[in-house]
C-alpha atoms as a PDB file:
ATOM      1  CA  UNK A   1     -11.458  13.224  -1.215  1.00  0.00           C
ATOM      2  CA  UNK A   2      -9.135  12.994   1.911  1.00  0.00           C
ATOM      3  CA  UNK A   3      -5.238  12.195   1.755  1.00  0.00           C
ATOM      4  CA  UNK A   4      -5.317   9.631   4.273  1.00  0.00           C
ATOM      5  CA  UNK A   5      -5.686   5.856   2.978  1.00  0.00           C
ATOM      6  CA  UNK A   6      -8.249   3.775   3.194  1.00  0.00           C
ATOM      7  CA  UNK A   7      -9.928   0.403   2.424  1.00  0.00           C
ATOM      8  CA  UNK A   8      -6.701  -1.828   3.237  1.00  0.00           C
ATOM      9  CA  UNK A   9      -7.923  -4.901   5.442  1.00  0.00           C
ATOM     10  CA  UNK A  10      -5.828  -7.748   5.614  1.00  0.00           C
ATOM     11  CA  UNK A  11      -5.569 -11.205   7.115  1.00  0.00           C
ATOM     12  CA  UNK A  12      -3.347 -14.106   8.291  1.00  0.00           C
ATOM     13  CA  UNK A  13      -3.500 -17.066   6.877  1.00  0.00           C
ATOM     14  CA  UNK A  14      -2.950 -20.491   8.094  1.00  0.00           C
ATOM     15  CA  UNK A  15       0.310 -20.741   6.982  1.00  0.00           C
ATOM     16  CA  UNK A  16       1.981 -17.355   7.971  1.00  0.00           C
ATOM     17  CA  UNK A  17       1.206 -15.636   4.986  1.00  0.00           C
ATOM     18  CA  UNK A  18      -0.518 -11.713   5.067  1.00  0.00           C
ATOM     19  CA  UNK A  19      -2.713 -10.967   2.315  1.00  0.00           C
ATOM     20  CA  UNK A  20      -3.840  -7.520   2.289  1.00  0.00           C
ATOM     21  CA  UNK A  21      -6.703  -6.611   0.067  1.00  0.00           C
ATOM     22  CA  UNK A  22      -7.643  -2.883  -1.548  1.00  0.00           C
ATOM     23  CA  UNK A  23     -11.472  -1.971  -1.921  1.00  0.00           C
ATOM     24  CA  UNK A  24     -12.163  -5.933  -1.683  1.00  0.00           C
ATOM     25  CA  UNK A  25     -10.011  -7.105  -3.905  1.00  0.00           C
ATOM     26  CA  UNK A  26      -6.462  -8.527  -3.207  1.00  0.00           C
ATOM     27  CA  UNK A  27      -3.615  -6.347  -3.888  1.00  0.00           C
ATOM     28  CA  UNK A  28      -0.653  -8.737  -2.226  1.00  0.00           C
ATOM     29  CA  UNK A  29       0.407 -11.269  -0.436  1.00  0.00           C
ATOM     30  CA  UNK A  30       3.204 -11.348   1.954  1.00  0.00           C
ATOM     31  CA  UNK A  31       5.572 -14.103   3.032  1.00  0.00           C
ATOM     32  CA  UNK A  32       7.799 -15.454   5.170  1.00  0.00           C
ATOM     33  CA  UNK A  33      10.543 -12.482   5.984  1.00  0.00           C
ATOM     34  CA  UNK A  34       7.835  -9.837   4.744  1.00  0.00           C
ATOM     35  CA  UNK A  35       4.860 -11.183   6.317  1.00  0.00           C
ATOM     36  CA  UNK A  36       6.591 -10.952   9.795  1.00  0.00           C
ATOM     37  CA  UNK A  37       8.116  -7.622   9.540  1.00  0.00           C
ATOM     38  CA  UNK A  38       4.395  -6.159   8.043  1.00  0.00           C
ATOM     39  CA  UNK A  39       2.800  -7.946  11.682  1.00  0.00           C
ATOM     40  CA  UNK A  40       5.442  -5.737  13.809  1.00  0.00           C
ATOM     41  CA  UNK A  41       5.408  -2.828  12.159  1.00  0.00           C
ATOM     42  CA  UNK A  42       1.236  -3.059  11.744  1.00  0.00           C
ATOM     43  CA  UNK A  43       1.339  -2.594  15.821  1.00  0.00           C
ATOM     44  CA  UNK A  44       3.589   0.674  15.855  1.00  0.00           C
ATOM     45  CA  UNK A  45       2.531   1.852  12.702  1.00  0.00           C
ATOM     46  CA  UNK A  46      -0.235   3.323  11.144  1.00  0.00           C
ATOM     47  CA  UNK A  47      -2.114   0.430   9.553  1.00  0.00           C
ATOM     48  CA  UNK A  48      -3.607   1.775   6.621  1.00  0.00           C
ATOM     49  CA  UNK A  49      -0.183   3.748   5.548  1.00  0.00           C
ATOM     50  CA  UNK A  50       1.827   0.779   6.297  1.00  0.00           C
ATOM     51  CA  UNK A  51      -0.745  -1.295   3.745  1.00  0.00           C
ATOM     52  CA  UNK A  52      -1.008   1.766   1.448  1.00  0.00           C
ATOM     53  CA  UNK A  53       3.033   1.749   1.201  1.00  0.00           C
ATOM     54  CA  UNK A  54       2.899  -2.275   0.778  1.00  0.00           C
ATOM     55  CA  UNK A  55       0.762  -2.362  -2.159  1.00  0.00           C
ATOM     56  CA  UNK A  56       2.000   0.268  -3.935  1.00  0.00           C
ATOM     57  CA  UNK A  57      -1.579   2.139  -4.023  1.00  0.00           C
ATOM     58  CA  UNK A  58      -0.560   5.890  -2.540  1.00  0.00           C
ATOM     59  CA  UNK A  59       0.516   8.814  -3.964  1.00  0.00           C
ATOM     60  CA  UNK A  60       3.973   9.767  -4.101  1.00  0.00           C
ATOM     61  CA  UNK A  61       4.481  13.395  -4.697  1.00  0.00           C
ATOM     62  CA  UNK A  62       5.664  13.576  -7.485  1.00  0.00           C
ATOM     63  CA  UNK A  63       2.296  14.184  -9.674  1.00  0.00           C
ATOM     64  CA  UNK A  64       2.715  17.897 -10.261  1.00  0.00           C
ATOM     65  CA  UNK A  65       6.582  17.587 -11.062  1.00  0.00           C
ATOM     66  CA  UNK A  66       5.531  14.828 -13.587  1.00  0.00           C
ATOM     67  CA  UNK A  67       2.614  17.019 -15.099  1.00  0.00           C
ATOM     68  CA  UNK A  68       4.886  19.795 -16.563  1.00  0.00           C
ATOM     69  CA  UNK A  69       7.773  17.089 -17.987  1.00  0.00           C
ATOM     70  CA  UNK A  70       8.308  17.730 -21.772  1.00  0.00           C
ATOM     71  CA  UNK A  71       7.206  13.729 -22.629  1.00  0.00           C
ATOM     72  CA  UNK A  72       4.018  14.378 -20.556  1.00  0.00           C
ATOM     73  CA  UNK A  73       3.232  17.969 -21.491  1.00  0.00           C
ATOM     74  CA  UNK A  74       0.034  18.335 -24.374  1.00  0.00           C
ATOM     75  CA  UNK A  75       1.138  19.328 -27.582  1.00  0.00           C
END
């Protein structure tokens, strides 16, 4: 299993709007303000990261600290 994202395509719609789907399914949809910043920063960017970082579907560090916290821990 590799750290790097993957299965984020998206599209534009008609009317502006950016869905971006996850493994085929959609995951959001992005509009107006949002929409435009995603298409500029999908150029410079790296495209799957950028989508990984929209949707909310990437790891974020934290999974080992979170492991060892008391409410977590098995009793």
């Amino acid at each position: 299993m590799s750290g790097a994202p993957e299965g984020f395509p998206y599209r534009v719609r008609k009317n502006g709007d950016v869905e971006v789907r996850h493994h085929g399914r959609p995951a959001v949809v992005l509009r107006g303000a949002a929409a435009a910043r995603f298409l500029t920063d999908v150029e410079t960017e790296d495209p799957q990261e950028l989508m990984a970082r929209v949707t909310g579907q990437y790891k974020h560090g934290n999974e080992r600290t979170a492991k060892q916290h008391p409410r977590t821990r098995q009793r």
